[in-house]
PDB file of N, CA and C in Angstrom:
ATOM      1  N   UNK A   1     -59.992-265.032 122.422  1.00  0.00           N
ATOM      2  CA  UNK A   1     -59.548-263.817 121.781  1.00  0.00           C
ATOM      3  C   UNK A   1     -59.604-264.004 120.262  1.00  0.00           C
ATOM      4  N   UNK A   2     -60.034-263.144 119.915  1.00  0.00           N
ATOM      5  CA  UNK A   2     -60.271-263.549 117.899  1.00  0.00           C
ATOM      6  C   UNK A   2     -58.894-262.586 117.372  1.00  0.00           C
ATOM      7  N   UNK A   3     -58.697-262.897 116.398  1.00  0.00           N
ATOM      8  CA  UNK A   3     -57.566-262.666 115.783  1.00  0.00           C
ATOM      9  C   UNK A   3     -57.909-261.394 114.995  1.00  0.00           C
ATOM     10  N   UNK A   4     -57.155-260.800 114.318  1.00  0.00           N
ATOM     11  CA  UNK A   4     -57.137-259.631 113.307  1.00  0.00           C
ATOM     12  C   UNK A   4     -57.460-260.237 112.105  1.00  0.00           C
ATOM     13  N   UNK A   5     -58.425-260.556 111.523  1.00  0.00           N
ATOM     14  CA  UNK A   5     -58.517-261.066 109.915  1.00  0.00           C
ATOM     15  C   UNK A   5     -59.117-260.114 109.122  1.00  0.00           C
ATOM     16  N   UNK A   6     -58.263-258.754 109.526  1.00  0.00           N
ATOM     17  CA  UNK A   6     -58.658-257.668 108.129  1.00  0.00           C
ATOM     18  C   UNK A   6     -58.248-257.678 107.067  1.00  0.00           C
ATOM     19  N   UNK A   7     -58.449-257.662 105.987  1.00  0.00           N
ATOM     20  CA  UNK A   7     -58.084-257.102 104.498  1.00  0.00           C
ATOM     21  C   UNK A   7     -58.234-255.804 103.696  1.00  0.00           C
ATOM     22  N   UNK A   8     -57.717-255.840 103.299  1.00  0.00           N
ATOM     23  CA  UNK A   8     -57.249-254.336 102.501  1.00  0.00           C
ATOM     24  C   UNK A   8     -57.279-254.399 101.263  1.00  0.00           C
ATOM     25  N   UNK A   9     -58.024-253.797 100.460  1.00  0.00           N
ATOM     26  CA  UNK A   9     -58.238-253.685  99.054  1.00  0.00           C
ATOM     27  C   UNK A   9     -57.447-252.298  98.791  1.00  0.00           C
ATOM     28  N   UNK A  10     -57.125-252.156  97.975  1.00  0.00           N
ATOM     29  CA  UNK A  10     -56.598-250.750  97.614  1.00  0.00           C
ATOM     30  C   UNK A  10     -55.812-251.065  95.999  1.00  0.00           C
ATOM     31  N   UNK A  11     -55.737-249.573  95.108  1.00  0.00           N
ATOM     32  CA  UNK A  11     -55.359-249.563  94.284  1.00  0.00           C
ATOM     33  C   UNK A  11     -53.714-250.271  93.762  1.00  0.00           C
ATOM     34  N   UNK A  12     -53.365-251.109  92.915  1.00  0.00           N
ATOM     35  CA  UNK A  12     -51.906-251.674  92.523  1.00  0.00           C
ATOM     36  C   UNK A  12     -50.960-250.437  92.487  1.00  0.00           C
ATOM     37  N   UNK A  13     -49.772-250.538  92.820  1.00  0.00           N
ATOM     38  CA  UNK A  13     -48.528-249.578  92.456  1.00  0.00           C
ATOM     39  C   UNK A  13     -47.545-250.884  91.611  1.00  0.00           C
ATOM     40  N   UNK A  14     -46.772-250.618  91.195  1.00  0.00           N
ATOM     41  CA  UNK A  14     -45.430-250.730  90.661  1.00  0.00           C
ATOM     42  C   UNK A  14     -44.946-251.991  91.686  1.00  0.00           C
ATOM     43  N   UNK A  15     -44.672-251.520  92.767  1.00  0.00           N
ATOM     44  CA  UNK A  15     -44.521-252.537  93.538  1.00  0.00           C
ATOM     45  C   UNK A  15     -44.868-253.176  93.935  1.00  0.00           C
ATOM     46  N   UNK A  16     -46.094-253.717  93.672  1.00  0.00           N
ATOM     47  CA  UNK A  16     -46.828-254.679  93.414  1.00  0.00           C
ATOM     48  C   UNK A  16     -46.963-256.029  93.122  1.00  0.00           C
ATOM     49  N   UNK A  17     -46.255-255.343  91.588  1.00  0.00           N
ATOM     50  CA  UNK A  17     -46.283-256.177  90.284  1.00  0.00           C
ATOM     51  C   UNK A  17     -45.719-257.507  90.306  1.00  0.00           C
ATOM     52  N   UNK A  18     -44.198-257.568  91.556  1.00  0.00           N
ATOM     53  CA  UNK A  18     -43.811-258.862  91.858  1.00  0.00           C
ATOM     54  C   UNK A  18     -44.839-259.731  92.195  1.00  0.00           C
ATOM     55  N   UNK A  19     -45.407-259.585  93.159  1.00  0.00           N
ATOM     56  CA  UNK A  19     -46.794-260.196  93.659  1.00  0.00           C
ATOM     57  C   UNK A  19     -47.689-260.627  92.898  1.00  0.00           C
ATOM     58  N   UNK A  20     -48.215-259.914  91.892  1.00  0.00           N
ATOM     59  CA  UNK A  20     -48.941-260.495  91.888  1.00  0.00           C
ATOM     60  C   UNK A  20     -48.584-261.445  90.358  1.00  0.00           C
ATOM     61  N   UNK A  21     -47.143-261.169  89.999  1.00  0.00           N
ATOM     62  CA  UNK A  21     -46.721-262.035  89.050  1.00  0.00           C
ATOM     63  C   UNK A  21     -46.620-263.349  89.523  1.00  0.00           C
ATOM     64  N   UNK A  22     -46.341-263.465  91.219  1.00  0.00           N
ATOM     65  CA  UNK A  22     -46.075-264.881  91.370  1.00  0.00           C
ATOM     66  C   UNK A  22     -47.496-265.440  91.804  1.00  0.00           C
ATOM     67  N   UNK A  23     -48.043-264.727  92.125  1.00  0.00           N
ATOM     68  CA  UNK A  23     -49.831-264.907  92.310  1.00  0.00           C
ATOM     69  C   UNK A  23     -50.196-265.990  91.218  1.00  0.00           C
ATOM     70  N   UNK A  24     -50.188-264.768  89.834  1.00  0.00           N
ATOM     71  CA  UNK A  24     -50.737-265.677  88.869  1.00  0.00           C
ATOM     72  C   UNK A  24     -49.790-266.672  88.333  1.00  0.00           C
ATOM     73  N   UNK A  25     -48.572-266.856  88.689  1.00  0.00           N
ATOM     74  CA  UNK A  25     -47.911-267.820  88.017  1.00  0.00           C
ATOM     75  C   UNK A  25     -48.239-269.323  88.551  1.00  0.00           C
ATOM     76  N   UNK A  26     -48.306-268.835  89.896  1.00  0.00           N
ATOM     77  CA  UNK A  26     -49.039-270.053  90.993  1.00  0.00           C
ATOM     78  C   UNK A  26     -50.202-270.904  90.005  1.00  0.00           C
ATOM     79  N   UNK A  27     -51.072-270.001  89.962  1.00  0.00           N
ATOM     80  CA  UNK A  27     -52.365-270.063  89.439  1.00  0.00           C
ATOM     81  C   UNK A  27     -52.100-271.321  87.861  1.00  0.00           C
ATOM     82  N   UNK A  28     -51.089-270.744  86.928  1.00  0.00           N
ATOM     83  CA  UNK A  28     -51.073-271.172  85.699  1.00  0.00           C
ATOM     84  C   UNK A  28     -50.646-272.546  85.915  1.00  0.00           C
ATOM     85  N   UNK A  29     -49.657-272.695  87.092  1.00  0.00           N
ATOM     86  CA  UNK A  29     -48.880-273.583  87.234  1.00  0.00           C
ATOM     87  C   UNK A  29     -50.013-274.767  87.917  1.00  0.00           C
ATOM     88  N   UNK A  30     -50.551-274.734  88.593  1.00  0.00           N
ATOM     89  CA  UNK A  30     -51.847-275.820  89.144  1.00  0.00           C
ATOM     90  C   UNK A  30     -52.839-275.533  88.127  1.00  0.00           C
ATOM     91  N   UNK A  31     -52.817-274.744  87.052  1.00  0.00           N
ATOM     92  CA  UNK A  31     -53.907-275.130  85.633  1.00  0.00           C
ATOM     93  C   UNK A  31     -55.373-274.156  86.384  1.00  0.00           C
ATOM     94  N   UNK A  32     -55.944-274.331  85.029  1.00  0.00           N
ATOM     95  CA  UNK A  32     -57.393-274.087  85.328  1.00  0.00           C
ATOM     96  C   UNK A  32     -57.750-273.046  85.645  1.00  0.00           C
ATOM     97  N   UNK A  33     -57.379-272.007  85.822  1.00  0.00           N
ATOM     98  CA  UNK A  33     -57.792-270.697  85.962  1.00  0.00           C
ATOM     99  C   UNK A  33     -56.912-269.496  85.321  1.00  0.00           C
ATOM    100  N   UNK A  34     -56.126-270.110  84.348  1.00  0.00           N
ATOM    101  CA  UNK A  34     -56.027-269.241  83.358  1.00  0.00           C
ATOM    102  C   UNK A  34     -55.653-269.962  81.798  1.00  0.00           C
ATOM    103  N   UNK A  35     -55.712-269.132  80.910  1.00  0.00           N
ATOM    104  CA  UNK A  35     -55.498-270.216  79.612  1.00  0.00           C
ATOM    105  C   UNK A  35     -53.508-270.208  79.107  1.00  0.00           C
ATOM    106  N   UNK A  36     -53.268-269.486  80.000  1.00  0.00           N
ATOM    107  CA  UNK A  36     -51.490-269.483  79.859  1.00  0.00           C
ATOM    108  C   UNK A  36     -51.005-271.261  80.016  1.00  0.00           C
ATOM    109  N   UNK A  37     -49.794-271.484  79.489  1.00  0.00           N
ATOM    110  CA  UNK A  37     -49.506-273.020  79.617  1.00  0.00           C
ATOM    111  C   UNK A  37     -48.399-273.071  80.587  1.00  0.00           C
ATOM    112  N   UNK A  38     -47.837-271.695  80.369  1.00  0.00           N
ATOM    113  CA  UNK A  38     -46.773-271.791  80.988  1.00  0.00           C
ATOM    114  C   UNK A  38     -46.445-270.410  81.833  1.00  0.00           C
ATOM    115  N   UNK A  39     -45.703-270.062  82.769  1.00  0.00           N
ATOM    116  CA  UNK A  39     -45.252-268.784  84.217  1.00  0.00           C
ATOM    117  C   UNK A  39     -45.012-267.708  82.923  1.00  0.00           C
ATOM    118  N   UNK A  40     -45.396-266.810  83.076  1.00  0.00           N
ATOM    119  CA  UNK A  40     -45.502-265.183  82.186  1.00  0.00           C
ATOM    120  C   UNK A  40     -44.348-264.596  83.167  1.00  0.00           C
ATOM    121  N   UNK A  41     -43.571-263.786  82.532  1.00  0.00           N
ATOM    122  CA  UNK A  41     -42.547-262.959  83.219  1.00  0.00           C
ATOM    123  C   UNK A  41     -42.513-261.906  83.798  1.00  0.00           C
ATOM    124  N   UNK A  42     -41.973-261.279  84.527  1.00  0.00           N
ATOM    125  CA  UNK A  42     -42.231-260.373  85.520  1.00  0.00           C
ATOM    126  C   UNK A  42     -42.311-259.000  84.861  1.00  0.00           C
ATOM    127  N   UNK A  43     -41.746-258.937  83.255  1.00  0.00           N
ATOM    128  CA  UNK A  43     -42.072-258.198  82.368  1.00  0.00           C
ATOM    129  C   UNK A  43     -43.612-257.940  81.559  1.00  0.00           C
ATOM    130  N   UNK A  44     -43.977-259.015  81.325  1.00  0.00           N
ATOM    131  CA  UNK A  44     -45.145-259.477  80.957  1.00  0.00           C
ATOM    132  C   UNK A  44     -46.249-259.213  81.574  1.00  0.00           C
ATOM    133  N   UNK A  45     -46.538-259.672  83.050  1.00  0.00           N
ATOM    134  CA  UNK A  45     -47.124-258.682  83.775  1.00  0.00           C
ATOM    135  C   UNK A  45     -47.028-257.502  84.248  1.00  0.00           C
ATOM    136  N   UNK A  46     -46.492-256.750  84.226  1.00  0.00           N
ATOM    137  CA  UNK A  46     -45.875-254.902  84.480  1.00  0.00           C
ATOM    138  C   UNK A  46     -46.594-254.369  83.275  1.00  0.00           C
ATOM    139  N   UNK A  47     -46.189-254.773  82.002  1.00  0.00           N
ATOM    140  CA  UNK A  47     -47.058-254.909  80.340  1.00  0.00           C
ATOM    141  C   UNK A  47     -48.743-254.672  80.682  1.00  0.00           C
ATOM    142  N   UNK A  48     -48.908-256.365  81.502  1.00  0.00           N
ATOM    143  CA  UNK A  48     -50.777-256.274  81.711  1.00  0.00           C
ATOM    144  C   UNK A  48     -51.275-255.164  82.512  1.00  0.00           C
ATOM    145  N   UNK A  49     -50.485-254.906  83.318  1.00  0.00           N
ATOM    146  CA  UNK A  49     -50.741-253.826  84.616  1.00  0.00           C
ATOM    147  C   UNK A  49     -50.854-252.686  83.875  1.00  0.00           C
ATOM    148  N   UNK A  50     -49.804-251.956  83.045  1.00  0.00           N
ATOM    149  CA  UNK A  50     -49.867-250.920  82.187  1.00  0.00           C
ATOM    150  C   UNK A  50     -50.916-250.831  81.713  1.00  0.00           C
ATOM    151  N   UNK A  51     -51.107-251.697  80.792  1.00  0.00           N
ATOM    152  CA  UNK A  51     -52.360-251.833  79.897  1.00  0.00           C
ATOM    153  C   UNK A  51     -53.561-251.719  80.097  1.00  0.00           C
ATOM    154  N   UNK A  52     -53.822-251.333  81.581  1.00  0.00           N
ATOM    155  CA  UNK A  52     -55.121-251.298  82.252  1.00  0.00           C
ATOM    156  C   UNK A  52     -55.508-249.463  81.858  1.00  0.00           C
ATOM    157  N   UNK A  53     -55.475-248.878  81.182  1.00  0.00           N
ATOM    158  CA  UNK A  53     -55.530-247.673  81.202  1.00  0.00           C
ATOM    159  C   UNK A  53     -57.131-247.214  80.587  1.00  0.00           C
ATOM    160  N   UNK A  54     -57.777-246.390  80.783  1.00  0.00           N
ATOM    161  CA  UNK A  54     -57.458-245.112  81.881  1.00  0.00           C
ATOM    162  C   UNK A  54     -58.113-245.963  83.248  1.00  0.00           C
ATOM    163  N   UNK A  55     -57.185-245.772  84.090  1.00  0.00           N
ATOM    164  CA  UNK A  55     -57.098-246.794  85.615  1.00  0.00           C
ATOM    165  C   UNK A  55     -58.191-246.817  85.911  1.00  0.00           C
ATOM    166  N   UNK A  56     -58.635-245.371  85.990  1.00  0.00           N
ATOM    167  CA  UNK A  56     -60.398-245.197  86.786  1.00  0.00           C
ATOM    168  C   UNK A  56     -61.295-246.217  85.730  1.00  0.00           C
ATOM    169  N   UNK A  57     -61.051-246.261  84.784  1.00  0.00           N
ATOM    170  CA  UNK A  57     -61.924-246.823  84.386  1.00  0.00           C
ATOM    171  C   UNK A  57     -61.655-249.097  84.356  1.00  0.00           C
ATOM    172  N   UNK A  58     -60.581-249.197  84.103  1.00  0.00           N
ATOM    173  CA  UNK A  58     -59.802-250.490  84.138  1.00  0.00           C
ATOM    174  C   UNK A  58     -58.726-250.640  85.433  1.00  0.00           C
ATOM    175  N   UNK A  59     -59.592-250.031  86.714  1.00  0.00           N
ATOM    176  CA  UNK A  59     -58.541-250.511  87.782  1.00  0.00           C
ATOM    177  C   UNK A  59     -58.050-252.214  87.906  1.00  0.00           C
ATOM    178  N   UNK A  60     -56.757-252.085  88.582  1.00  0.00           N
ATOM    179  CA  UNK A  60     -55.896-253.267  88.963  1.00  0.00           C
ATOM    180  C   UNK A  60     -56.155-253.095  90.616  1.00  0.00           C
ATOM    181  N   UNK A  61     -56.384-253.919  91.210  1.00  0.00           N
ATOM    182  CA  UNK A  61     -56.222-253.539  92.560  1.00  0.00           C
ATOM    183  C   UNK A  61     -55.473-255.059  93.111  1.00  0.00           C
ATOM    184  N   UNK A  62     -55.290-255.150  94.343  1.00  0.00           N
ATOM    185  CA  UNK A  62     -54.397-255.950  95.492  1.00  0.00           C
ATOM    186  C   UNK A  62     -55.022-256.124  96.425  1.00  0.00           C
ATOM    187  N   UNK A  63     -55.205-256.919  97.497  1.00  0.00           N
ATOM    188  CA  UNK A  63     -55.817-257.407  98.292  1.00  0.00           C
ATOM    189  C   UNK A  63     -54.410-257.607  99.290  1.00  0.00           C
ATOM    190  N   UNK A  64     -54.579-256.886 100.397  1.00  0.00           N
ATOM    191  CA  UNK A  64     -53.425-257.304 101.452  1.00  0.00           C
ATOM    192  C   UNK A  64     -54.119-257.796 102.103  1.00  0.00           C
ATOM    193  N   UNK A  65     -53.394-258.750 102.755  1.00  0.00           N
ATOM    194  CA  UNK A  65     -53.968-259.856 104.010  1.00  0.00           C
ATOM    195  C   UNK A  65     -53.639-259.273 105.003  1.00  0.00           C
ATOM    196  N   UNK A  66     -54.056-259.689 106.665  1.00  0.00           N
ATOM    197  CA  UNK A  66     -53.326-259.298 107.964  1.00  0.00           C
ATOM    198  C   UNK A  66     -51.904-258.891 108.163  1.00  0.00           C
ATOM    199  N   UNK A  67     -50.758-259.340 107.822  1.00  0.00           N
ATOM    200  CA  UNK A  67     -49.679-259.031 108.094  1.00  0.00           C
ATOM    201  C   UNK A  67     -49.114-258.190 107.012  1.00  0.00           C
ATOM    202  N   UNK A  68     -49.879-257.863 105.865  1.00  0.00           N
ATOM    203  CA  UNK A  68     -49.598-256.958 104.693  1.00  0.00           C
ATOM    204  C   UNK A  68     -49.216-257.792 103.905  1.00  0.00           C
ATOM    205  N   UNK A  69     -49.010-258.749 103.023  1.00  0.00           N
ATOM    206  CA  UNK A  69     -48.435-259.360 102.307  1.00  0.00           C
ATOM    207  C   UNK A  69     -49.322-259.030 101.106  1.00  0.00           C
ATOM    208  N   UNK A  70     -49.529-259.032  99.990  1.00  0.00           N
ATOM    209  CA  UNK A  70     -50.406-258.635  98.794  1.00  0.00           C
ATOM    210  C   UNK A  70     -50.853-260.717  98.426  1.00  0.00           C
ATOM    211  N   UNK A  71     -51.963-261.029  99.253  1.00  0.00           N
ATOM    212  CA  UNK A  71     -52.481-262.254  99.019  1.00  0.00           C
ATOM    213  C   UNK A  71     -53.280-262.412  97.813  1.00  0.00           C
ATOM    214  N   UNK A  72     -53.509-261.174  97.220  1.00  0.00           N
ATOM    215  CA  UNK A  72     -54.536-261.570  95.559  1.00  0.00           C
ATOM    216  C   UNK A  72     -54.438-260.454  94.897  1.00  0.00           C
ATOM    217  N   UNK A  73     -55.261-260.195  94.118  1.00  0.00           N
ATOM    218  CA  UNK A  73     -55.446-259.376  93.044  1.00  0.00           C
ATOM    219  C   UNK A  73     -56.270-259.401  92.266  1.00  0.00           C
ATOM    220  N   UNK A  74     -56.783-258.349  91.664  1.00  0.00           N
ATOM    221  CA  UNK A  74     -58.104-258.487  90.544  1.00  0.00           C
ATOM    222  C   UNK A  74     -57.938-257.106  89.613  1.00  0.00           C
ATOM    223  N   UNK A  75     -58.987-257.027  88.731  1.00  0.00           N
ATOM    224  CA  UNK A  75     -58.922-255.944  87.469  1.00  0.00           C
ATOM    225  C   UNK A  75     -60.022-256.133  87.054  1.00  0.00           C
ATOM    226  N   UNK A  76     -60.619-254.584  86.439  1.00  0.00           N
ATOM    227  CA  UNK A  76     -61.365-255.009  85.147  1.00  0.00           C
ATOM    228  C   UNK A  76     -60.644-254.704  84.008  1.00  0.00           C
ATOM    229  N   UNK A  77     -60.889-255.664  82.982  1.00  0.00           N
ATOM    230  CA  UNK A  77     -60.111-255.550  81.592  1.00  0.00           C
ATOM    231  C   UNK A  77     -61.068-255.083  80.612  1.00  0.00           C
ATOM    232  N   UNK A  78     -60.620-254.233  79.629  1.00  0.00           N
ATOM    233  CA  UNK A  78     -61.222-253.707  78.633  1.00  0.00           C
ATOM    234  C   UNK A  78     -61.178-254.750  77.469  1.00  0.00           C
ATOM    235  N   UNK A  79     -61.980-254.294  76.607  1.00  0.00           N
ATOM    236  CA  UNK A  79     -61.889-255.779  75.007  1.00  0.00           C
ATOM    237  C   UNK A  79     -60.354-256.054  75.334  1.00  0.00           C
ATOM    238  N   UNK A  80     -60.540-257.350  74.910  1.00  0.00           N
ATOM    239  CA  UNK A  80     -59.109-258.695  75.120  1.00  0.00           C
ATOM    240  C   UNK A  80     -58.772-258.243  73.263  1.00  0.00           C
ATOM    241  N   UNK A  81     -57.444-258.244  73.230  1.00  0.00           N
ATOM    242  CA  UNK A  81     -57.325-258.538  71.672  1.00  0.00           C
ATOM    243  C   UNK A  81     -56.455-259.463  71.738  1.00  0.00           C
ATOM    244  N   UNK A  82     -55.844-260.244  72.486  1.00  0.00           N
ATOM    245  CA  UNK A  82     -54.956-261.843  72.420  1.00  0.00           C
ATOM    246  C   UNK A  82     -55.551-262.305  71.958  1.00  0.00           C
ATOM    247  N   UNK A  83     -54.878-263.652  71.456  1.00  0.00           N
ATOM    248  CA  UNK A  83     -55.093-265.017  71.212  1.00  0.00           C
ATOM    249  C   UNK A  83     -55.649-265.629  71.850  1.00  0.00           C
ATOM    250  N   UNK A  84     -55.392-265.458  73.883  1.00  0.00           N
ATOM    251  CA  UNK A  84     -55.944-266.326  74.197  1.00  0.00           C
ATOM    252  C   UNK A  84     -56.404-265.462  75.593  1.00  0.00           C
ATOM    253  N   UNK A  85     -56.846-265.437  76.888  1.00  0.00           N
ATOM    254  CA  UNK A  85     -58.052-264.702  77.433  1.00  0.00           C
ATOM    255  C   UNK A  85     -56.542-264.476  78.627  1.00  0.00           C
ATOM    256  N   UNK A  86     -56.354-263.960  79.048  1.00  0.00           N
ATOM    257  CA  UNK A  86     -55.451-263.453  80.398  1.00  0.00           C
ATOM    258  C   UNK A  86     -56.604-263.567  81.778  1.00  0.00           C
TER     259      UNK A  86
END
């Protein structure tokens, strides 16, 4: 019997944002795939999420796994004006 291994892409909401803050904090925290040194706050990302505007054009989206959990996330970003690349 094979299992259910669907995924779900669909647009970010608000509620989200927990997710995928600890997503990328994961990420910063084992290095190397982002230039942060240190976990960004749950403010901080809500900020990046905002900042994606106009959506259609700079969507945020989520990736739910089988049981719904929000397992990833992605974006396109418009010109970066940081210091350092998000």
């Amino acid at each position: 019997m094979l299992e259910d291994m669907s995924y779900t892409i669909r647009a970010a909401v608000d509620a989200d944002v927990p997710a995928i803050a600890d997503i990328y904090n994961e990420a910063v925290i084992r290095g190397g795939a982002s230039a942060d040194l240190e976990p960004v706050s749950l403010e901080s990302r809500r900020a990046w999420v905002d900042s994606h505007q106009p959506r259609a054009k700079y969507p945020v989206v989520v990736i739910k796994g089988p049981e719904g959990a929000v397992v990833g996330f992605g974006s396109i970003s418009g010109p970066d004006t940081t210091a350092s690349p998000n």
